[in-house]
C-alpha atoms as a PDB file:
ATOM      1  CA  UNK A   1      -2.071 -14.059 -10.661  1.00  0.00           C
ATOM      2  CA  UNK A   2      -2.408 -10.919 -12.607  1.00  0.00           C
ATOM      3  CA  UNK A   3      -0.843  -7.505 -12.583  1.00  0.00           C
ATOM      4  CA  UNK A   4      -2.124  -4.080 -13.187  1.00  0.00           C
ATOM      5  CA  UNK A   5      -1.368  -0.688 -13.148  1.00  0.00           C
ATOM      6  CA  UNK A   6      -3.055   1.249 -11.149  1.00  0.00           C
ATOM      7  CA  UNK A   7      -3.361   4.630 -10.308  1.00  0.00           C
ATOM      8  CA  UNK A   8      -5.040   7.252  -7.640  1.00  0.00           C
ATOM      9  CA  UNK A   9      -7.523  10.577  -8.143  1.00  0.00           C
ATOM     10  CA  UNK A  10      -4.481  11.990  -6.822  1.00  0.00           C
ATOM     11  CA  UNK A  11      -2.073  11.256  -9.602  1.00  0.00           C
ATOM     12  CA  UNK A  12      -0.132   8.478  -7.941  1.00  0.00           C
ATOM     13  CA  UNK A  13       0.674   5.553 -10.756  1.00  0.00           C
ATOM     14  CA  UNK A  14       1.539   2.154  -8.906  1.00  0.00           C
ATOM     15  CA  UNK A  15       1.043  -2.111  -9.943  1.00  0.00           C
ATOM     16  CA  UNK A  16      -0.925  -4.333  -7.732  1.00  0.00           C
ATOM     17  CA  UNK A  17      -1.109  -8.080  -8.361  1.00  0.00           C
ATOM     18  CA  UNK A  18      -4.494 -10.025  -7.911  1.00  0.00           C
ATOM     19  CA  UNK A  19      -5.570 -13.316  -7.961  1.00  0.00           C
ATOM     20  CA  UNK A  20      -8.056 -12.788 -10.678  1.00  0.00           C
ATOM     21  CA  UNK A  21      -9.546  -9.948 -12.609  1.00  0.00           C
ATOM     22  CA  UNK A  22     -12.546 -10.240 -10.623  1.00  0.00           C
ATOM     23  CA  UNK A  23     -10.521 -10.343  -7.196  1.00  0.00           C
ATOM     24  CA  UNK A  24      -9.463  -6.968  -8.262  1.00  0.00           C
ATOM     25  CA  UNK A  25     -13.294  -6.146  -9.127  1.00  0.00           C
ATOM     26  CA  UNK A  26     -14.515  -7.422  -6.107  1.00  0.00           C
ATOM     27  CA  UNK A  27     -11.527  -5.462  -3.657  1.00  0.00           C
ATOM     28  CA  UNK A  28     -11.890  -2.224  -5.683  1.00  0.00           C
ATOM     29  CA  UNK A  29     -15.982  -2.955  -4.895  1.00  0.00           C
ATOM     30  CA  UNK A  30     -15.379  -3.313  -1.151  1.00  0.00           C
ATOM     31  CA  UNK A  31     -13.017   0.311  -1.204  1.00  0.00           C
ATOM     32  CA  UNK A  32      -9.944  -2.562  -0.420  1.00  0.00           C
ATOM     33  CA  UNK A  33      -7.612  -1.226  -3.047  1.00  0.00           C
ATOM     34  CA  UNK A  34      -5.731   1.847  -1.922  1.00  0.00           C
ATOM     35  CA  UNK A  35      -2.621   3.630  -3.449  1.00  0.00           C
ATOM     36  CA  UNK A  36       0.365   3.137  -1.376  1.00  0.00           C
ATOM     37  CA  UNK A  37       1.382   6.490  -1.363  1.00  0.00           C
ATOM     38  CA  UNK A  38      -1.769   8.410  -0.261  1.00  0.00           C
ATOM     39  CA  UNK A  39      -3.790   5.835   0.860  1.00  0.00           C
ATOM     40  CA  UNK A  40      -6.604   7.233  -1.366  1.00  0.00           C
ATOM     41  CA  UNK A  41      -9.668   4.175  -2.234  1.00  0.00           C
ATOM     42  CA  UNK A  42     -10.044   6.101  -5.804  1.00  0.00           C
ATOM     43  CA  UNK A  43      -7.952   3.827  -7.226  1.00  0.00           C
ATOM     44  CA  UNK A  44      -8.478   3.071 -11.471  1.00  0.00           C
ATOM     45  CA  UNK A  45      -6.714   0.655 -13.922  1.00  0.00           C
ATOM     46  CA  UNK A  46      -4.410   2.364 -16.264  1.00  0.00           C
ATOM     47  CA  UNK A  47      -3.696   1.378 -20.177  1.00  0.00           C
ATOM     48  CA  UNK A  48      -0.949  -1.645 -19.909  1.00  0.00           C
ATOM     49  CA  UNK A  49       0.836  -3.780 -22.385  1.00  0.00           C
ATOM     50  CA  UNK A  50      -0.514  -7.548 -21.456  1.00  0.00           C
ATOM     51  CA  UNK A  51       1.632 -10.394 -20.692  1.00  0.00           C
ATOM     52  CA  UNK A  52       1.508 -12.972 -23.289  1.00  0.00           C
ATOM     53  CA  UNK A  53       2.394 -16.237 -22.498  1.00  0.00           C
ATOM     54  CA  UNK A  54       5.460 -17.572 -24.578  1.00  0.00           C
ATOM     55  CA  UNK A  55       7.582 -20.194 -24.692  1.00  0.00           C
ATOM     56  CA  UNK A  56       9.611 -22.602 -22.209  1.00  0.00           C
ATOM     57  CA  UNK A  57      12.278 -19.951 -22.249  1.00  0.00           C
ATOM     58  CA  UNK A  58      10.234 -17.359 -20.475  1.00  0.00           C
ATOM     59  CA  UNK A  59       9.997 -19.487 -17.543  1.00  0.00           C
ATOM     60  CA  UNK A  60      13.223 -18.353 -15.663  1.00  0.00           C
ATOM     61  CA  UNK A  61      11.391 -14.874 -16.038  1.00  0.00           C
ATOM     62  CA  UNK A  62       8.197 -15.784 -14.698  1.00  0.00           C
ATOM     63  CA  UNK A  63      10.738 -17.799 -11.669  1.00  0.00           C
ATOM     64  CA  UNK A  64      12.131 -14.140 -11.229  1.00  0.00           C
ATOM     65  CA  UNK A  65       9.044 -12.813 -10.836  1.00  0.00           C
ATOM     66  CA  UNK A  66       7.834 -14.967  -8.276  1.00  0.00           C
ATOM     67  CA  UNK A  67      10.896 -15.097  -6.320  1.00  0.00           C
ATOM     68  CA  UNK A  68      10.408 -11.123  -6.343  1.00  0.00           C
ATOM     69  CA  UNK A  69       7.262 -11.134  -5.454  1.00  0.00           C
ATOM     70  CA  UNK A  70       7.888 -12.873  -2.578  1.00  0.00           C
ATOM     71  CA  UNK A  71      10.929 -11.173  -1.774  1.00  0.00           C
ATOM     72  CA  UNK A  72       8.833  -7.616  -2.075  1.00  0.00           C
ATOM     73  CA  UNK A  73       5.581  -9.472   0.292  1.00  0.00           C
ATOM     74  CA  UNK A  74       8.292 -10.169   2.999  1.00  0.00           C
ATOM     75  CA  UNK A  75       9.603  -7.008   3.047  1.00  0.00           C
ATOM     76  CA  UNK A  76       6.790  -5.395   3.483  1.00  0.00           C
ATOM     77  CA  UNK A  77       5.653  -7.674   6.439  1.00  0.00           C
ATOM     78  CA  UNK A  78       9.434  -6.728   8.048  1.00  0.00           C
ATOM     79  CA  UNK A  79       8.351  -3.058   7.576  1.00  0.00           C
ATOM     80  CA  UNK A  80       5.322  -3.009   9.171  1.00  0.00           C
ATOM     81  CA  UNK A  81       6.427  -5.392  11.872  1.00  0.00           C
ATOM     82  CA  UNK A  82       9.035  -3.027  12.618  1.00  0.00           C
ATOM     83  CA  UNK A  83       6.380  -0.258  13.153  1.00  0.00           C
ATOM     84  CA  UNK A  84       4.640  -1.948  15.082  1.00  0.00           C
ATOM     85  CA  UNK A  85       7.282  -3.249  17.638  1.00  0.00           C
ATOM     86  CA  UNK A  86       8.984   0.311  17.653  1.00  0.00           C
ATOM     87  CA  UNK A  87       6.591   3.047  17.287  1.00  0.00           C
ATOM     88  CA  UNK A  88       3.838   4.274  19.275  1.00  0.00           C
ATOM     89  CA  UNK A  89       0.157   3.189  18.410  1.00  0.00           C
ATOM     90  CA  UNK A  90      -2.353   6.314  18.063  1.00  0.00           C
ATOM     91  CA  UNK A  91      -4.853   4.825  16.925  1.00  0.00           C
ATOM     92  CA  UNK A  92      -7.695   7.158  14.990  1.00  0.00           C
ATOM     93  CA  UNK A  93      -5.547  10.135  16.920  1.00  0.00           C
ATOM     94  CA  UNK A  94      -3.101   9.946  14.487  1.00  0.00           C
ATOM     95  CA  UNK A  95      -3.633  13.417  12.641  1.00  0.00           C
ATOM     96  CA  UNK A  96      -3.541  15.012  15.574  1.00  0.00           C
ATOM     97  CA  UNK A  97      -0.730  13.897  17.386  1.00  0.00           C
ATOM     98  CA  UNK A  98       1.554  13.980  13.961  1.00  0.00           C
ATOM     99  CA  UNK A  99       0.369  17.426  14.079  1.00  0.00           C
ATOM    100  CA  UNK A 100       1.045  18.139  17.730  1.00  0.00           C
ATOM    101  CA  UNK A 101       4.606  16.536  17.187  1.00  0.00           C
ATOM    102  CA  UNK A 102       5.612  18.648  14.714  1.00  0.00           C
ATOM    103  CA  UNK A 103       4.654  21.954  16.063  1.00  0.00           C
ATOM    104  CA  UNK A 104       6.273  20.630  19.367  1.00  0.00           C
ATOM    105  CA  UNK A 105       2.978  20.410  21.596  1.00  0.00           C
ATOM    106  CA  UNK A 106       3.986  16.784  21.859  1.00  0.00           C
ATOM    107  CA  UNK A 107       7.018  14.425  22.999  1.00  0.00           C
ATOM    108  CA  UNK A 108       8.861  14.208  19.662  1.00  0.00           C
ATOM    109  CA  UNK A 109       8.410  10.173  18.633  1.00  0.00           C
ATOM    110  CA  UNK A 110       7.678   8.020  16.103  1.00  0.00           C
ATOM    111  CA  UNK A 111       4.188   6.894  16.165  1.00  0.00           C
ATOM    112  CA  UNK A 112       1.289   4.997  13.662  1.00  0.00           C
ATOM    113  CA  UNK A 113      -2.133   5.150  13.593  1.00  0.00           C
ATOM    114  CA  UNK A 114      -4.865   5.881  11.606  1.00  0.00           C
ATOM    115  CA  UNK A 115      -6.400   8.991   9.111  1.00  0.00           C
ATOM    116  CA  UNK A 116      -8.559   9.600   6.705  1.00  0.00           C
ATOM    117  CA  UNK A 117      -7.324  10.619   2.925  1.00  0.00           C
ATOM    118  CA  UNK A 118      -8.739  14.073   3.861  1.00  0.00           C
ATOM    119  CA  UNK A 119      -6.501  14.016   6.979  1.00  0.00           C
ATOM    120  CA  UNK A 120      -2.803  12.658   5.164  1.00  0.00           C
ATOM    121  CA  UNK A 121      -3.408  15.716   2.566  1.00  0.00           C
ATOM    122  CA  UNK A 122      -3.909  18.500   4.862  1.00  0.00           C
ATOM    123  CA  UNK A 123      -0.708  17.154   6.975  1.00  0.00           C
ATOM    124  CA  UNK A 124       0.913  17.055   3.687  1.00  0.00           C
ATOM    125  CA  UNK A 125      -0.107  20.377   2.224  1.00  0.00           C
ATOM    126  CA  UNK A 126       0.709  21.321   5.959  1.00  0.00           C
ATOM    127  CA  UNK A 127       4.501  19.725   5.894  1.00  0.00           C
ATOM    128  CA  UNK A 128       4.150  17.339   8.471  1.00  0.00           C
ATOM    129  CA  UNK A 129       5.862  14.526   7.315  1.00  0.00           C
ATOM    130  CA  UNK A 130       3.463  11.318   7.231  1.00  0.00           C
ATOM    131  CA  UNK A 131       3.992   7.797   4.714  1.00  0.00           C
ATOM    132  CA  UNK A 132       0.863   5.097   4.676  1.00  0.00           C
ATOM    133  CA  UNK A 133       2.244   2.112   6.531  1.00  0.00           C
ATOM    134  CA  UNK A 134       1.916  -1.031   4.145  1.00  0.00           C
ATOM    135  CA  UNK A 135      -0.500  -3.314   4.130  1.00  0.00           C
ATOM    136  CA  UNK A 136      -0.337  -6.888   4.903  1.00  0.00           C
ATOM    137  CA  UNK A 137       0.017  -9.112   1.777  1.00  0.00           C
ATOM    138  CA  UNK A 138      -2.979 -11.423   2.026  1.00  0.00           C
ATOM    139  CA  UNK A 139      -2.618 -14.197   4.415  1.00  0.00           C
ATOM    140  CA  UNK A 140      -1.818 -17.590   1.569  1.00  0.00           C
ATOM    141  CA  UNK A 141      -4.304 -19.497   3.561  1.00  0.00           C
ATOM    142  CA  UNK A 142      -6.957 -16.925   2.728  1.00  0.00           C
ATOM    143  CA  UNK A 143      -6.914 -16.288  -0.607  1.00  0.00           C
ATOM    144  CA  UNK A 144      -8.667 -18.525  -3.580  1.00  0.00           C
END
């Protein structure tokens, strides 16, 4: 696994972890890596310090890492389960009915869909409130 920091044409600085340097390569090919808090594609490494492998008595760190890694995939699945079970599905509508919400137009709920970067900044700049819903971590079965 490796780590990098990451950041959006937007401004937005965030890590990612890959499987490889060329997993990243590959998923930044395919538009796959998005920042979390736009949900832009233009997504760049940034300037990082590497890790450099030491000595037995770094393994309870890299054990902490792990066991937050995890601890981070699984909450993320909880969020976006809960989402899912609770909130309205909108599909490519969503822009519109956030919209239509919050200028009352529309039953006041909580719903998810889908929208373009273009879309999330103009409901931004607009102050309609909107957050990307997480992505899945990748399915363990899947990855190389």
């Amino acid at each position: 696994m490796i780590r990098y920091a990451l950041g959006c044409d937007h401004g937005h600085g965030f890590e990612a972890w890959f499987g490889s340097s060329s997993d990243y390569d590959d998923q930044a090919e395919r538009g796959l890596v998005e920042c979390p808090i736009c949900g832009s594609t233009g997504v760049t490494k940034q300037v990082m310090a590497p890790a450099v492998a030491g000595t037995k008595r770094s393994a309870p760190a890299l054990d902490a890492a792990a066991k937050m890694q995890t601890m981070m995939m699984e909450a993320v699945r909880e969020v976006r389960a809960h989402v899912e079970q609770n909130f309205d599905y909108v599909g490519d509508a969503f822009a519109r009915e956030a919209r239509d919400i919050h200028e009352g137009r529309s039953e006041k709920r909580e719903i998810y869909g889908e929208a373009t970067v273009a879309e999330v900044k103009k409901l931004r700049d607009d102050g309609v409130p909107c957050a990307p819903l997480p992505a899945l971590p990748p399915d363990k079965s899947r990855v190389n």
